[in-house]
N, C-alpha and C. Protein backbone atom coordinates (compact mmCIF):
# COMPACT_ATOMS: atom_id res chain seq x y z
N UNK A 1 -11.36 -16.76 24.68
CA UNK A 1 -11.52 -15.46 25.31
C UNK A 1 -10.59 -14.46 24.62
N UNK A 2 -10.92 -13.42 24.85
CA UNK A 2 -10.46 -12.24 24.17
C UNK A 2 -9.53 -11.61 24.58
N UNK A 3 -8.24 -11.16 24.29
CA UNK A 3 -7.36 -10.65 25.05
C UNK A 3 -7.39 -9.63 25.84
N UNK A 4 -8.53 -8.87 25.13
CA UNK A 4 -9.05 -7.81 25.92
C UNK A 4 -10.08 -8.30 27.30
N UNK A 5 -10.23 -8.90 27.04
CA UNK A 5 -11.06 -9.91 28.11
C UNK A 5 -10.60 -10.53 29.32
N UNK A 6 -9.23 -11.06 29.10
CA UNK A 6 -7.98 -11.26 29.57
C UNK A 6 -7.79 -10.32 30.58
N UNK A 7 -6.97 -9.60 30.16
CA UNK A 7 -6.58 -8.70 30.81
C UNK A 7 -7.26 -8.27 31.62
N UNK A 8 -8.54 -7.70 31.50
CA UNK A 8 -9.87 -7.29 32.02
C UNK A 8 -9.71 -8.43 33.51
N UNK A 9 -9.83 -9.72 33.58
CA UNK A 9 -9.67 -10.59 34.71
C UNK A 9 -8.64 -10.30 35.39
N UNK A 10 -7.62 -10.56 34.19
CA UNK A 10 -6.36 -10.65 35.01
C UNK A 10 -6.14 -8.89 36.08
N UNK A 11 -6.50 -7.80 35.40
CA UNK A 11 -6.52 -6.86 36.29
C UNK A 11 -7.65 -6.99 37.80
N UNK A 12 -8.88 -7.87 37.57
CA UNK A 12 -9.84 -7.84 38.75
C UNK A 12 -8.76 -8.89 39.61
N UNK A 13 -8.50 -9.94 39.12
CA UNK A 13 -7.43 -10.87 39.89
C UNK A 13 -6.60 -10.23 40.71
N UNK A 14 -5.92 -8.97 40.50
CA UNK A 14 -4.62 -8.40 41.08
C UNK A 14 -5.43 -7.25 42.27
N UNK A 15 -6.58 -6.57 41.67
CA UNK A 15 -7.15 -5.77 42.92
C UNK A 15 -7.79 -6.79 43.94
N UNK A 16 -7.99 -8.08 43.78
CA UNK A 16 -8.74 -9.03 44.55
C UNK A 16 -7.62 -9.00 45.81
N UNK A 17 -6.30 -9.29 45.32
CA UNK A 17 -5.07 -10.09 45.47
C UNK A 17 -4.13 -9.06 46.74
N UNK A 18 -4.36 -7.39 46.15
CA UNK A 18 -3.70 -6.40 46.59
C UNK A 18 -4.85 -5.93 47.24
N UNK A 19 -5.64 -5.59 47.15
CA UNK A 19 -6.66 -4.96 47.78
C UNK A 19 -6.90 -5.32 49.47
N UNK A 20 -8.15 -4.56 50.04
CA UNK A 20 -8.21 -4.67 51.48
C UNK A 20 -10.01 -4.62 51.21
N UNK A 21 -10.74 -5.93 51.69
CA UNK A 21 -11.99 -5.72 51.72
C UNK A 21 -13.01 -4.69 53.03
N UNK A 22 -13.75 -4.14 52.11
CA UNK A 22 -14.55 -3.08 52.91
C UNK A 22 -15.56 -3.20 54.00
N UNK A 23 -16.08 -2.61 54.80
CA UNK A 23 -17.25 -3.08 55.55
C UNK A 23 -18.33 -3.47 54.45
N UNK A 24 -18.14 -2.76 53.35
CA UNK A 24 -19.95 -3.19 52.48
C UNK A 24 -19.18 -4.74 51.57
N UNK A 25 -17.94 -4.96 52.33
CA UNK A 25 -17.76 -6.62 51.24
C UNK A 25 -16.75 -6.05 50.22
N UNK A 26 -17.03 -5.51 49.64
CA UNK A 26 -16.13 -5.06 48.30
C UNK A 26 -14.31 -4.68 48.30
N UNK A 27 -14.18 -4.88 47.51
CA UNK A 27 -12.45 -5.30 47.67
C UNK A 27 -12.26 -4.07 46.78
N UNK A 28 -10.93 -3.05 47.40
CA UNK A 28 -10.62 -1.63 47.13
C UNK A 28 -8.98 -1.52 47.05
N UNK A 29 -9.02 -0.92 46.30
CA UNK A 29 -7.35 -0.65 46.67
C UNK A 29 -7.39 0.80 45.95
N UNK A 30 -5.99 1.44 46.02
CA UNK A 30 -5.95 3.01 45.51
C UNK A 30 -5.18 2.81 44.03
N UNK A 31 -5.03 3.53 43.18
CA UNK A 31 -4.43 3.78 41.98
C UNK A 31 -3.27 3.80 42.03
N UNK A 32 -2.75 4.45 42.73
CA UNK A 32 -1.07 4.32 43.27
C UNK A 32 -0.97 2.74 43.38
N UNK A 33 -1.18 2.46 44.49
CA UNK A 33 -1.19 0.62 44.84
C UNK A 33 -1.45 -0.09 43.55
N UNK A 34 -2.70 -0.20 42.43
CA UNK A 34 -2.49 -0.44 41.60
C UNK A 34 -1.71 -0.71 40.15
N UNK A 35 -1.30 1.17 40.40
CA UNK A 35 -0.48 1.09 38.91
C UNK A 35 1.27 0.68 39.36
N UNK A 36 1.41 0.69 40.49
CA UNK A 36 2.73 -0.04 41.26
C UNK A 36 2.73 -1.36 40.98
N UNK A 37 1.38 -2.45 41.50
CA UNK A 37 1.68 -3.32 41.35
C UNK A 37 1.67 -3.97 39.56
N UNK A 38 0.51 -2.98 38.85
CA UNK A 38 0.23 -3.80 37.75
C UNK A 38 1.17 -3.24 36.65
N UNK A 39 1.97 -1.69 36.69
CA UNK A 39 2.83 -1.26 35.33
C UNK A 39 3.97 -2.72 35.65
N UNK A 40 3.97 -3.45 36.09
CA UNK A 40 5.18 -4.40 35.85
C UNK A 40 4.88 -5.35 34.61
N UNK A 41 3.15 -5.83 34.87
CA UNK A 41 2.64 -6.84 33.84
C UNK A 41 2.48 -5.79 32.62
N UNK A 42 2.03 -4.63 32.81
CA UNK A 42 1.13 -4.12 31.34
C UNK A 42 1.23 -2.40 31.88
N UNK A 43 1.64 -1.92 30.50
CA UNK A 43 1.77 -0.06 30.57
C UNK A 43 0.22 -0.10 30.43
N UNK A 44 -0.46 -0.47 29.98
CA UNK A 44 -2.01 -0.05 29.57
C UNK A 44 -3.03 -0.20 31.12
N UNK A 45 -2.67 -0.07 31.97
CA UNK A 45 -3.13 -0.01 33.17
C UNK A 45 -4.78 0.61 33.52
N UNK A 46 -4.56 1.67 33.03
CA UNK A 46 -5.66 3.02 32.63
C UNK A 46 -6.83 2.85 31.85
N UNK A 47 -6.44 2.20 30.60
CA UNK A 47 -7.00 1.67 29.69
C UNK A 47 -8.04 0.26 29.75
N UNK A 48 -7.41 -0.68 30.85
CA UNK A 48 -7.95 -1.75 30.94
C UNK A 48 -8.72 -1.84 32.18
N UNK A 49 -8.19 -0.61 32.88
CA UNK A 49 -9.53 0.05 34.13
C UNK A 49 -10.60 0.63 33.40
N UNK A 50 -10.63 1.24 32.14
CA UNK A 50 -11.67 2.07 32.07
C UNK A 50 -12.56 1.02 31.60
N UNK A 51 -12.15 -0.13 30.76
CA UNK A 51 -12.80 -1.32 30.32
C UNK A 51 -13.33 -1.80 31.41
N UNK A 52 -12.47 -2.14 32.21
CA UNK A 52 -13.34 -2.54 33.55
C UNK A 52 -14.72 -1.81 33.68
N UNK A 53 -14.30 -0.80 34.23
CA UNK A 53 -15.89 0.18 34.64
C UNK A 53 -16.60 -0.02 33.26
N UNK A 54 -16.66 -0.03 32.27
CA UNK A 54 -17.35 0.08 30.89
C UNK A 54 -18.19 -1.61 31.76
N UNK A 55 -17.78 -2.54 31.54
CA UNK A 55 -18.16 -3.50 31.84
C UNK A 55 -19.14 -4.05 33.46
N UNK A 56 -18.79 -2.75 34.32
CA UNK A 56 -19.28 -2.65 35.59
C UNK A 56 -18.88 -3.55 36.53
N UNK A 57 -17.81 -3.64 36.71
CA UNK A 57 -16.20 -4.38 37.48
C UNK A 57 -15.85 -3.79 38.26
N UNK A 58 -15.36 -2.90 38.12
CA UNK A 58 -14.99 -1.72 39.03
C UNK A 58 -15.80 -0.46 39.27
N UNK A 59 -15.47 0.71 40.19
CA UNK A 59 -15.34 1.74 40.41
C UNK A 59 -15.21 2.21 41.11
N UNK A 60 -15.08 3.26 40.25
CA UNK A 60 -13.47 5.03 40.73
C UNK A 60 -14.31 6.10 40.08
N UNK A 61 -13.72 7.20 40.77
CA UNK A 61 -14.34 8.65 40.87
C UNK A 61 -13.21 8.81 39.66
N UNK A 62 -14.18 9.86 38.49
CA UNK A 62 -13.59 10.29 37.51
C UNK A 62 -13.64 10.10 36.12
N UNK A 63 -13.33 10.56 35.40
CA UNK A 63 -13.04 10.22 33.97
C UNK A 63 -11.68 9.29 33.40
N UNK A 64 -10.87 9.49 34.07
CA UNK A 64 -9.78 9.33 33.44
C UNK A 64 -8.57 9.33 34.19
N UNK A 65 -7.08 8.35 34.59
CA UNK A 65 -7.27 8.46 35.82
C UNK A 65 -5.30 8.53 35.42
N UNK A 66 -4.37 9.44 36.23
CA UNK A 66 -3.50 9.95 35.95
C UNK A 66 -2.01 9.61 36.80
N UNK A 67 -1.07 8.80 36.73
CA UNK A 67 -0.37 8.61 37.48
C UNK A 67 0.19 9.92 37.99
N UNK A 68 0.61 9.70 39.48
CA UNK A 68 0.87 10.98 40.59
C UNK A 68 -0.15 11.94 40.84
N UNK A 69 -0.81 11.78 40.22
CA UNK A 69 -2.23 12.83 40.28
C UNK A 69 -2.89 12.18 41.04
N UNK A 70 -3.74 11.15 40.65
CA UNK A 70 -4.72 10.49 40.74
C UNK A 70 -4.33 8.70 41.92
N UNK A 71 -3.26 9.15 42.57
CA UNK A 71 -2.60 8.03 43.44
C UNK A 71 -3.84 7.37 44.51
N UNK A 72 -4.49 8.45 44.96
CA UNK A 72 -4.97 8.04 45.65
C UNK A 72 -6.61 7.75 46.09
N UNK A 73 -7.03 7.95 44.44
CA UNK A 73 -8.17 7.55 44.14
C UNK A 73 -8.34 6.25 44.48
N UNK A 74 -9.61 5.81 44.88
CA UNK A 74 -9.64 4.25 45.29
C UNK A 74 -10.75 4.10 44.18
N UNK A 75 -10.16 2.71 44.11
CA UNK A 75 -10.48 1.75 42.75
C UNK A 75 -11.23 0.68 43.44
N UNK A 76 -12.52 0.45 43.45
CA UNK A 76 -13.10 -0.66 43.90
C UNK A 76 -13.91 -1.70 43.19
N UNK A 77 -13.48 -2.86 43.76
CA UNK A 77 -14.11 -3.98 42.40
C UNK A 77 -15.55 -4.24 43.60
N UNK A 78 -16.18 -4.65 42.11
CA UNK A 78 -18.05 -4.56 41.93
C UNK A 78 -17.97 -6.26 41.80
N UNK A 79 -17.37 -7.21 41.47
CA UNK A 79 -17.96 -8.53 41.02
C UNK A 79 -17.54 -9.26 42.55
């Protein structure tokens, strides 16, 4: 597997882990909550979300997603 690939899990692993599941099933957490828990493993946080959604893993409202700005966007995993 690919490191990029990697990571890609290992980030769905941590919203599984931190997250709070929804009435429609799906496991959510906010960007704040995220980039708190995950800038400890990896600065590329942003980067390996957008891979996510590229891949259809996640989703979040937006393009592009901004620490303190963007805290409280919720990030929801799709798998």
């Amino acid at each position: 597997m690919q490191n990029s690939e990697k990571e890609v899990e290992e980030l769905c692993l941590i919203i599984r882990s931190t997250g709070q599941k929804g009435e429609d099933g799906h496991v959510s957490v906010t960007f704040g909550q995220l980039f708190e828990t995950y800038v400890t493993i990896s600065n590329k946080v942003v980067g390996i979300l957008l891979r996510a959604r590229k891949h259809g893993l996640v989703r979040f409202e937006g393009e592009m997603l901004w620490q303190g700005k963007d805290d409280d966007v919720v990030i929801t995993l799709l798998e």
